[in-house]
Protein backbone atom coordinates (compact mmCIF):
# COMPACT_ATOMS: atom_id res chain seq x y z
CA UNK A 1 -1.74 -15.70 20.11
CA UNK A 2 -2.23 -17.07 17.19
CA UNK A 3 -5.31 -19.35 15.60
CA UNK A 4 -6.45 -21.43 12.57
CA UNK A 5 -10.46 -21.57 11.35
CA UNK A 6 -10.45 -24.18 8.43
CA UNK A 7 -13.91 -24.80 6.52
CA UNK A 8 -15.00 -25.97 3.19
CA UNK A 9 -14.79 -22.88 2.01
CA UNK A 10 -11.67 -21.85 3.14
CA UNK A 11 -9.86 -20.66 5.93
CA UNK A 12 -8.91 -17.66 8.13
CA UNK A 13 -6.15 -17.14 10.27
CA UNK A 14 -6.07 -14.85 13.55
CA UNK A 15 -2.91 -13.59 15.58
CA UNK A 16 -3.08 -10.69 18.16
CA UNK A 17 -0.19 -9.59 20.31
CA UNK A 18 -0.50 -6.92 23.67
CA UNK A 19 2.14 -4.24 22.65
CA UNK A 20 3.10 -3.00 26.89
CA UNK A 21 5.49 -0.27 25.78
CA UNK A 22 3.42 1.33 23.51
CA UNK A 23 -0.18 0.48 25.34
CA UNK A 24 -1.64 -0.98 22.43
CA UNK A 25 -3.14 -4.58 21.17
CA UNK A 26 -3.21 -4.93 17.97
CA UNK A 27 -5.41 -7.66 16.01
CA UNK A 28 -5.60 -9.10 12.32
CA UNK A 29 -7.48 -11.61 10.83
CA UNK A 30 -6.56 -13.04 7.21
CA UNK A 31 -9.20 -14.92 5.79
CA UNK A 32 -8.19 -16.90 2.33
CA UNK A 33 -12.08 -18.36 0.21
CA UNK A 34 -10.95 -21.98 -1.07
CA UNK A 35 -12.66 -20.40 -4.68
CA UNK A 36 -10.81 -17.35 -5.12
CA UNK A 37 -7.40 -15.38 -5.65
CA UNK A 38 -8.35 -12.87 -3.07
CA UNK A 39 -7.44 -12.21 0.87
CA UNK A 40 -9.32 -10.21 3.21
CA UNK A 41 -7.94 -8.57 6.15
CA UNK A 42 -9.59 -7.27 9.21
CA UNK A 43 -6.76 -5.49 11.46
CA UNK A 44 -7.45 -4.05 14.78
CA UNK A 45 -5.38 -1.37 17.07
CA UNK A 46 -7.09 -0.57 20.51
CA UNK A 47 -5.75 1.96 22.62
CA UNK A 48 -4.85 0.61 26.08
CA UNK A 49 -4.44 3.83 27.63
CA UNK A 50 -6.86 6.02 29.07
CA UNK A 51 -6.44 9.34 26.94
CA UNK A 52 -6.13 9.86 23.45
CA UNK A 53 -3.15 10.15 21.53
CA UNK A 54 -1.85 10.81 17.77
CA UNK A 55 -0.71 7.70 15.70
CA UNK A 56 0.65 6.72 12.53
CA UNK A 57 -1.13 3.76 11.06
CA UNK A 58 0.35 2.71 7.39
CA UNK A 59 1.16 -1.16 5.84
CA UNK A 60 4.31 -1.91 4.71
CA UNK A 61 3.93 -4.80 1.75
CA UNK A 62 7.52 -5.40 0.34
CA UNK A 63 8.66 -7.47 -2.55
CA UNK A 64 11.64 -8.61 -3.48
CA UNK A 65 13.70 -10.80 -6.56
CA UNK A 66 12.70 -12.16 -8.79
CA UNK A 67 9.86 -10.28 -9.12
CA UNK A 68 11.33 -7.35 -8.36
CA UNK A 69 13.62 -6.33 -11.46
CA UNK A 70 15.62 -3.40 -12.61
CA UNK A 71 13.38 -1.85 -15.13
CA UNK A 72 10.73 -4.24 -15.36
CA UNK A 73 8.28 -4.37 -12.46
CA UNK A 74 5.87 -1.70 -12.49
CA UNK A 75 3.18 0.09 -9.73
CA UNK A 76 0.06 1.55 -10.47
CA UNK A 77 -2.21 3.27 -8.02
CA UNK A 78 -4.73 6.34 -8.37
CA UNK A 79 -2.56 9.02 -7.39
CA UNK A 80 -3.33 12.47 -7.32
CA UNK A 81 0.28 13.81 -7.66
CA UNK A 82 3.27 12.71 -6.87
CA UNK A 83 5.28 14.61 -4.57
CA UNK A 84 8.18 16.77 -5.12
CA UNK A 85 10.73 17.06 -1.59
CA UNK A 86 10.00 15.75 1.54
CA UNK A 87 8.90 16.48 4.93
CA UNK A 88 8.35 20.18 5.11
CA UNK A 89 9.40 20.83 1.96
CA UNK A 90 7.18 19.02 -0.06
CA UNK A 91 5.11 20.47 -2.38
CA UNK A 92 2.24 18.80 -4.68
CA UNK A 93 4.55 17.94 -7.83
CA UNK A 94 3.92 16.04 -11.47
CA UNK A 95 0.67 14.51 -12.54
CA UNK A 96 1.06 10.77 -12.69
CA UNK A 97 2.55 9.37 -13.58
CA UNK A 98 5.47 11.86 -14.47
CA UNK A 99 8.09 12.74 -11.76
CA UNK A 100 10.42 15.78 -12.17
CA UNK A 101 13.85 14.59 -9.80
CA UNK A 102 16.09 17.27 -8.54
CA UNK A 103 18.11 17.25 -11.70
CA UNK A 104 15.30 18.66 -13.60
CA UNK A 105 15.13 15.16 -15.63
CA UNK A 106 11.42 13.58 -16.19
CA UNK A 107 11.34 9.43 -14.69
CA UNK A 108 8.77 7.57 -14.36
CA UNK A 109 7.69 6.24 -11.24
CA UNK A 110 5.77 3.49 -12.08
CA UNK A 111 9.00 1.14 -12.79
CA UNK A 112 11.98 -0.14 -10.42
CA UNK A 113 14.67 2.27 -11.06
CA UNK A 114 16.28 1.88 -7.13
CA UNK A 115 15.01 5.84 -6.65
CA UNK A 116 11.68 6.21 -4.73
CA UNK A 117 9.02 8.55 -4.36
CA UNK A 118 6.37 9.77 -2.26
CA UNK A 119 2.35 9.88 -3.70
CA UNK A 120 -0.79 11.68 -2.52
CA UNK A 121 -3.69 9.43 -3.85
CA UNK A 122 -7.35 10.74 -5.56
CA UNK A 123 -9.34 11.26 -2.69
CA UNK A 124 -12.85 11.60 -4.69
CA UNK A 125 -13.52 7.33 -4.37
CA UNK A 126 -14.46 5.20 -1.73
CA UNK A 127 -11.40 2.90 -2.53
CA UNK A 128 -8.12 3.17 -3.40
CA UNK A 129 -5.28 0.80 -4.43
CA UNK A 130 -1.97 -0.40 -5.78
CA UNK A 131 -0.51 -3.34 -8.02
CA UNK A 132 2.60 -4.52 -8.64
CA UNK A 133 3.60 -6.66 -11.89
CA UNK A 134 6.87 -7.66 -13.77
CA UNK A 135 7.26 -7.83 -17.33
CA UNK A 136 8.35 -11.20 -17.53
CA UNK A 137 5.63 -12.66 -15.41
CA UNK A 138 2.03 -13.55 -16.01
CA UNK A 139 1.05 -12.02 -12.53
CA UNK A 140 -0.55 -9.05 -11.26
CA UNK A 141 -0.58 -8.43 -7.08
CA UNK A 142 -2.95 -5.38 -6.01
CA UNK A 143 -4.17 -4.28 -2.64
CA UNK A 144 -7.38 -2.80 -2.21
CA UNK A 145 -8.10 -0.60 1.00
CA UNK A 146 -11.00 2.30 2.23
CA UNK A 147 -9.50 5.85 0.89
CA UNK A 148 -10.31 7.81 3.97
CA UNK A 149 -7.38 6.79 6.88
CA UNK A 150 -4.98 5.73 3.34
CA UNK A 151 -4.32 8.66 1.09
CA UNK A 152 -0.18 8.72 1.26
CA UNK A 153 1.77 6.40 -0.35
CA UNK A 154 6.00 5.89 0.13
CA UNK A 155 7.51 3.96 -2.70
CA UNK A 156 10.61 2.65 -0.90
CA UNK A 157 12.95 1.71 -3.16
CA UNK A 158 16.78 -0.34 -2.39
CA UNK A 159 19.10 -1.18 -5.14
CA UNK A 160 22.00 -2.43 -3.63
CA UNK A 161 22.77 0.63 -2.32
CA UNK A 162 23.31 0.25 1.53
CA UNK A 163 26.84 -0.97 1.99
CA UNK A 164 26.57 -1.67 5.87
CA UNK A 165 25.09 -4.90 7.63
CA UNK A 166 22.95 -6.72 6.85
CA UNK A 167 22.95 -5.36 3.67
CA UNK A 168 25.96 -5.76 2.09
CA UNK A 169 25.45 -3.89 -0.95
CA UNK A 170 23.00 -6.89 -2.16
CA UNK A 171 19.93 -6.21 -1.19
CA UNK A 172 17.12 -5.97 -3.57
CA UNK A 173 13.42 -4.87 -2.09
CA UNK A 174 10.59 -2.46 -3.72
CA UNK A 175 8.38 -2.06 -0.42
CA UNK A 176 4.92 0.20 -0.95
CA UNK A 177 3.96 1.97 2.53
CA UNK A 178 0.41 3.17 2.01
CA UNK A 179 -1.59 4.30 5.07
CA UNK A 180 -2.23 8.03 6.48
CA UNK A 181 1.47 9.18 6.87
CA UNK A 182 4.50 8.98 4.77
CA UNK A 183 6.83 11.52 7.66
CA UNK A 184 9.10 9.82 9.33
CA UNK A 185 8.74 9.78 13.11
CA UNK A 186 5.47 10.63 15.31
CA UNK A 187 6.36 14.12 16.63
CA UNK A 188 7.27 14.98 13.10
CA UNK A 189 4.48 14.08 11.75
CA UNK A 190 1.97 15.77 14.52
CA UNK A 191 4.56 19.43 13.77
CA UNK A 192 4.15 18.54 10.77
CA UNK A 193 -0.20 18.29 10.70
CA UNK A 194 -0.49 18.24 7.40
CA UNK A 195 1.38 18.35 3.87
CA UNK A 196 -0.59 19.62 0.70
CA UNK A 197 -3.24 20.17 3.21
CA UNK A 198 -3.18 16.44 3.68
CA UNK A 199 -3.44 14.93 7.55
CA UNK A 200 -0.27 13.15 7.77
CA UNK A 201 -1.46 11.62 11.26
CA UNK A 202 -4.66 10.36 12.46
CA UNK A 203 -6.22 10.41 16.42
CA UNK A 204 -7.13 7.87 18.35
CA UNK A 205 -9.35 8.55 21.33
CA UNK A 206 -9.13 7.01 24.89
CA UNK A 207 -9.59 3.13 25.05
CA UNK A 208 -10.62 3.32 21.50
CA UNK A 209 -10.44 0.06 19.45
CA UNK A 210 -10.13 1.48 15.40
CA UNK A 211 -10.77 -1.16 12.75
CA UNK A 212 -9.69 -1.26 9.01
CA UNK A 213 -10.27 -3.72 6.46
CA UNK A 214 -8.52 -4.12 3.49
CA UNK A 215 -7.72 -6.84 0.36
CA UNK A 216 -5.18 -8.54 -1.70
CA UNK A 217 -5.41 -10.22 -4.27
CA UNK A 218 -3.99 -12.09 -7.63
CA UNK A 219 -4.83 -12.13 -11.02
CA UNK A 220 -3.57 -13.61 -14.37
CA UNK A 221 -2.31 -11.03 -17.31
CA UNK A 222 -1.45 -11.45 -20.52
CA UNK A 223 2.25 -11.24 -21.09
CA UNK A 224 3.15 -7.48 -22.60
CA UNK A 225 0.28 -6.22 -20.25
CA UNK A 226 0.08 -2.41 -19.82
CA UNK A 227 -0.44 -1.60 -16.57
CA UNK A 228 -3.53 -0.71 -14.82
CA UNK A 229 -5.76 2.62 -15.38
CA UNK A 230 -8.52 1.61 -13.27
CA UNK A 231 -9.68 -0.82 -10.60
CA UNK A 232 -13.51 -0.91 -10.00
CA UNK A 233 -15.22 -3.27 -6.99
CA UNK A 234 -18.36 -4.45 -8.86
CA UNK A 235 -21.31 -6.75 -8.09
CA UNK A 236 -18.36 -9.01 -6.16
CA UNK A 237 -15.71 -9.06 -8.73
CA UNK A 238 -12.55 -6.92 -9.04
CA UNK A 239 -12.58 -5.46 -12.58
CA UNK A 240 -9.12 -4.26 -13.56
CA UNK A 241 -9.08 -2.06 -17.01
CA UNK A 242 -5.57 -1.59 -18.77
CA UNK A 243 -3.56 0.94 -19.92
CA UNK A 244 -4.19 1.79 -23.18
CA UNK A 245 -5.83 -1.37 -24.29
CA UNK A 246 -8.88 -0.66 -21.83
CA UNK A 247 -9.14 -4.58 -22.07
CA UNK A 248 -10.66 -5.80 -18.72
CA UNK A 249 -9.49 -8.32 -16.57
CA UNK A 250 -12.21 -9.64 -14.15
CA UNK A 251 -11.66 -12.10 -10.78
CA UNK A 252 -14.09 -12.85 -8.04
CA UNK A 253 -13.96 -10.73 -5.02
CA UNK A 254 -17.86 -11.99 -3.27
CA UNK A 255 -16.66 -10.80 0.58
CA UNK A 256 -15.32 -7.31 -0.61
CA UNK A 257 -17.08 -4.45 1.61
């Protein structure tokens, strides 16, 4: 099901589809003001069944060429640490935004290198987020969601690595999963409980209906921007400070909760 609201000042779209393996119906509603760069999402999961169960619940937001480059698009997100192994073996690693890899080498894993990594965001603010920009665009992308039920982040990376099909060996993608699990696989996740003393599932009780809402947005940089250090919701604007400049870059954000 899927439906269209268009006013003057702008529109919002609405899909929802009834899930009958699974038992859930999930919900989302974009809605787009005609007077500013940013999208708000309201996204819905209700629980069909009459007990509760565990459930991973993370967005998958992948980009691809041309604004995904080789050394020249960048993330930046308030993380905590990223992680060092995976799955039971991982183990709170470098400060951001330093990564130690197995060969003992330092990378940074901000940039597009093809290699991933997993991140455990700063709990201590009501809001956390990530942006994505390439050097050789005026063009910053950042999504803004609630910090509670979205503390893990997986930076999938593919570099023309994956021979078989449909891949081919060409394809190019850079897709952030942020949400409250970065383990592979429900049971693994619920033997798993926790990693750095981390949930790395979340509940959801009998006929329950759990709502998130969440942002994205565009702004205009300068060319030979920074990166961002910071991202503050203020008096309905998005106020993004950069990396070593701490020059400000302010858009208008008037539905943000």
């Amino acid at each position: 099901m899927i439906t269209e609201d268009r006013r003057n000042d702008g529109v919002t779209l609405s899909y929802a589809a009834d899930l009958p393996l699974t038992r859930y119906r999930v919900e989302r509603a974009i809605t787009m003001p005609s007077d500013e760069t940013v999208a708000y999402v309201e996204e819905s999961v209700e629980n069909k069944l009459a007990y509760g169960r565990p459930m991973q619940w993370v967005q998958h937001v992948t980009f691809g060429p041309p604004f995904v480059a080789m050394n020249k698009t960048y993330a930046d997100a308030p993380v905590f640490r990223v992680m060092a192994g995976r799955g039971r073996d991982a183990t709170l690693g470098a400060s951001w935004p330093e990564k130690t890899s197995s060969d003992s080498t330092t990378a940074d894993p901000r940039v597009f290198s093809g290699r991933g990594s997993t991140w455990l965001l700063d709990g201590s603010n009501p809001r956390v987020y990530f942006t994505l920009y390439n050097t050789e665009y005026p063009v910053l992308i950042g999504y803004i969601f609630e910090t509670q039920s979205n503390r893990w982040i997986l930076d999938w990376q593919e570099n023309q690595s994956v021979k078989v099909t449909p891949w081919n060996g060409k394809g190019i993608a850079r897709g952030i999963c942020i949400g409250d699990s970065t383990i592979s696989g429900l049971r693994s996740a619920v033997e798993q409980g926790n990693v750095a003393s981390v949930p790395v599932f979340s509940w959801i009780g009998a006929r329950e209906r759990r709502t998130k809402e969440y942002a994205f947005f565009l702004a205009q940089i300068p060319l030979g921007f920074k990166g961002v250090a910071s991202l503050q919701v203020e008096d309905g604007r998005i106020n993004i400070q950069e990396r070593d400049t701490a020059r400000t870059i302010s858009i208008k954000a008037g539905r943000m909760w």
